[in-house]
Protein backbone atom coordinates (compact mmCIF):
# COMPACT_ATOMS: atom_id res chain seq x y z
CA UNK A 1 0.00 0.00 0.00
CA UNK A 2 1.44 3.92 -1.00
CA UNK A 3 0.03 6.81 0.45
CA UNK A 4 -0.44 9.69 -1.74
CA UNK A 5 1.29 13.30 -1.33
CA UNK A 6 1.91 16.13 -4.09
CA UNK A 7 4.90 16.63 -5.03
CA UNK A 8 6.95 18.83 -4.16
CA UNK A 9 9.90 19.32 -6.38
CA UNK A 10 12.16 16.48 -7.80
CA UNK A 11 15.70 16.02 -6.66
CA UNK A 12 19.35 14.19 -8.28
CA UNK A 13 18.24 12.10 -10.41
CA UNK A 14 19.26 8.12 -9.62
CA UNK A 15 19.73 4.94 -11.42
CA UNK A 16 15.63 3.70 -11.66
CA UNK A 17 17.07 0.42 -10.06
CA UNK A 18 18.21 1.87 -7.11
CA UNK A 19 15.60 3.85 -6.35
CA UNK A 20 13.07 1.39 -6.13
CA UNK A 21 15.77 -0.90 -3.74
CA UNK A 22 15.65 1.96 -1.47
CA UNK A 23 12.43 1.82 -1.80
CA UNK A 24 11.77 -1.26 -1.23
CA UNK A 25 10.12 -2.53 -3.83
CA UNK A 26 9.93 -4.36 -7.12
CA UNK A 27 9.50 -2.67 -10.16
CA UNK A 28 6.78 -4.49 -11.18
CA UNK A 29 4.75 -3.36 -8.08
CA UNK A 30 3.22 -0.40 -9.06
CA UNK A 31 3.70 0.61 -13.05
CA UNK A 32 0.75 3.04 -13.23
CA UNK A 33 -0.52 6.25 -10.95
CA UNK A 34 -3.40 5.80 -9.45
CA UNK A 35 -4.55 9.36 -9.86
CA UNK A 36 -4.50 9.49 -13.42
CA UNK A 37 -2.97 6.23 -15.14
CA UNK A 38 -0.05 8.13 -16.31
CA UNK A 39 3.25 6.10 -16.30
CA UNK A 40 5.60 6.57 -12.93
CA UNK A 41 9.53 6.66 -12.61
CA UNK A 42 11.45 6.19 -9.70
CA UNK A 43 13.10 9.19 -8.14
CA UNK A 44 13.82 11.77 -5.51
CA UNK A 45 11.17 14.14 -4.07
CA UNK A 46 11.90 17.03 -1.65
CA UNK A 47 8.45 16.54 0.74
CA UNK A 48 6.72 18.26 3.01
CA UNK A 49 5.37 16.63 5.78
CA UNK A 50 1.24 16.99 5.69
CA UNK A 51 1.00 15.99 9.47
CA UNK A 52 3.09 19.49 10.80
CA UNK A 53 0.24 22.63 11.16
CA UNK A 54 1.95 25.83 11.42
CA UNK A 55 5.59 24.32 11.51
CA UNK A 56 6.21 23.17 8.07
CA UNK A 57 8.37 20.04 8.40
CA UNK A 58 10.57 19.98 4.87
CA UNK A 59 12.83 16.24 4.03
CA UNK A 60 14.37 16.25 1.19
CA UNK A 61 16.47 13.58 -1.20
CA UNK A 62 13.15 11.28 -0.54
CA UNK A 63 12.65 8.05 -2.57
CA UNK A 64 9.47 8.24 -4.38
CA UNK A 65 7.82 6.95 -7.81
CA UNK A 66 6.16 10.52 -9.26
CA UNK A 67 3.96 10.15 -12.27
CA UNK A 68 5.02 11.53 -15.79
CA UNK A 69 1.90 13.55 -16.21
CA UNK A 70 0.39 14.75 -13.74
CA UNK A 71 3.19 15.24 -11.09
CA UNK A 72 1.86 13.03 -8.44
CA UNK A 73 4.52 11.05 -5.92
CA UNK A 74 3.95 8.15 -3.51
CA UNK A 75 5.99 7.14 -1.19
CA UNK A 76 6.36 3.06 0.18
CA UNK A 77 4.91 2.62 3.45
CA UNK A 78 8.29 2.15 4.79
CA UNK A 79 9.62 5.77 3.39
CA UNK A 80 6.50 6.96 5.25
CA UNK A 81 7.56 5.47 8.76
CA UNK A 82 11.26 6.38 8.27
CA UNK A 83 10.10 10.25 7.00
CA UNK A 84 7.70 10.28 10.63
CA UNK A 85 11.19 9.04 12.67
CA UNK A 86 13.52 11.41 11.09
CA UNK A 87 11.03 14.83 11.83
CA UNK A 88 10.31 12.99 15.47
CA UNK A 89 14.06 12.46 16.42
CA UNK A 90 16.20 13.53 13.84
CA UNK A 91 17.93 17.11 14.07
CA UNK A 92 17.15 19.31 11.10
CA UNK A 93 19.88 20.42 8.79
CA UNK A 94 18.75 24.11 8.18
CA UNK A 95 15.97 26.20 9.28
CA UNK A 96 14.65 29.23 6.60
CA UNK A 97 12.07 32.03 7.67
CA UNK A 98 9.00 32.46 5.78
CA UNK A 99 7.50 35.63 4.71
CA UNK A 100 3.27 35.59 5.22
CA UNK A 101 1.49 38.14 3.46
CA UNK A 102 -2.17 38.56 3.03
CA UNK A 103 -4.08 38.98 0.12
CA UNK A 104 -6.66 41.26 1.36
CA UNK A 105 -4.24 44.06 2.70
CA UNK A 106 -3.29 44.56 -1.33
């Protein structure tokens, strides 16, 4: 089972083999995105972590397959679990301000 997250932007890009070792999974797993049937590729994905609220939790250099067309990544179950340790106990390599504005102050 994958869970679904958008993608974020793509990273190095890696031997397709490789990838889907890290992975772990075959390549004959999952050949086809389940949003919109377009053809997937293995690669890296910098992702943002959808369970932080105002703290935006950012890991990048992520194994993922992302879909040709329409952009879409998804990420092994075991990516997932190893993504939660890392922003749990992991120390983060560089924190970046970001600037709010809001639209209705124009």
């Amino acid at each position: 089972m994958f869970q679904t997250f958008k993608k974020l932007s793509s990273g190095k890009h890696h031997d397709q083999s490789d990838l889907f070792i890290m992975l772990g999974m075959e390549t004959a797993t999952m050949n086809f995105c389940m949003a919109c049937g377009g053809n997937l590729k293995a690669d890296l994905v910098t992702h943002r972590d959808p369970s932080a609220r105002m703290e935006y939790k950012i890991v990048e250099n992520v194994p993922a397959l992302i879909c040709q067309n329409c952009d879409e990544y998804f990420l092994s179950n075991d990516v997932v679990d190893e993504i939660e340790q890392l922003t749990e106990q992991g120390q983060p390599i560089r924190q970046v301000v970001t600037a709010f504005y809001d639209f209705a102050l124009r």
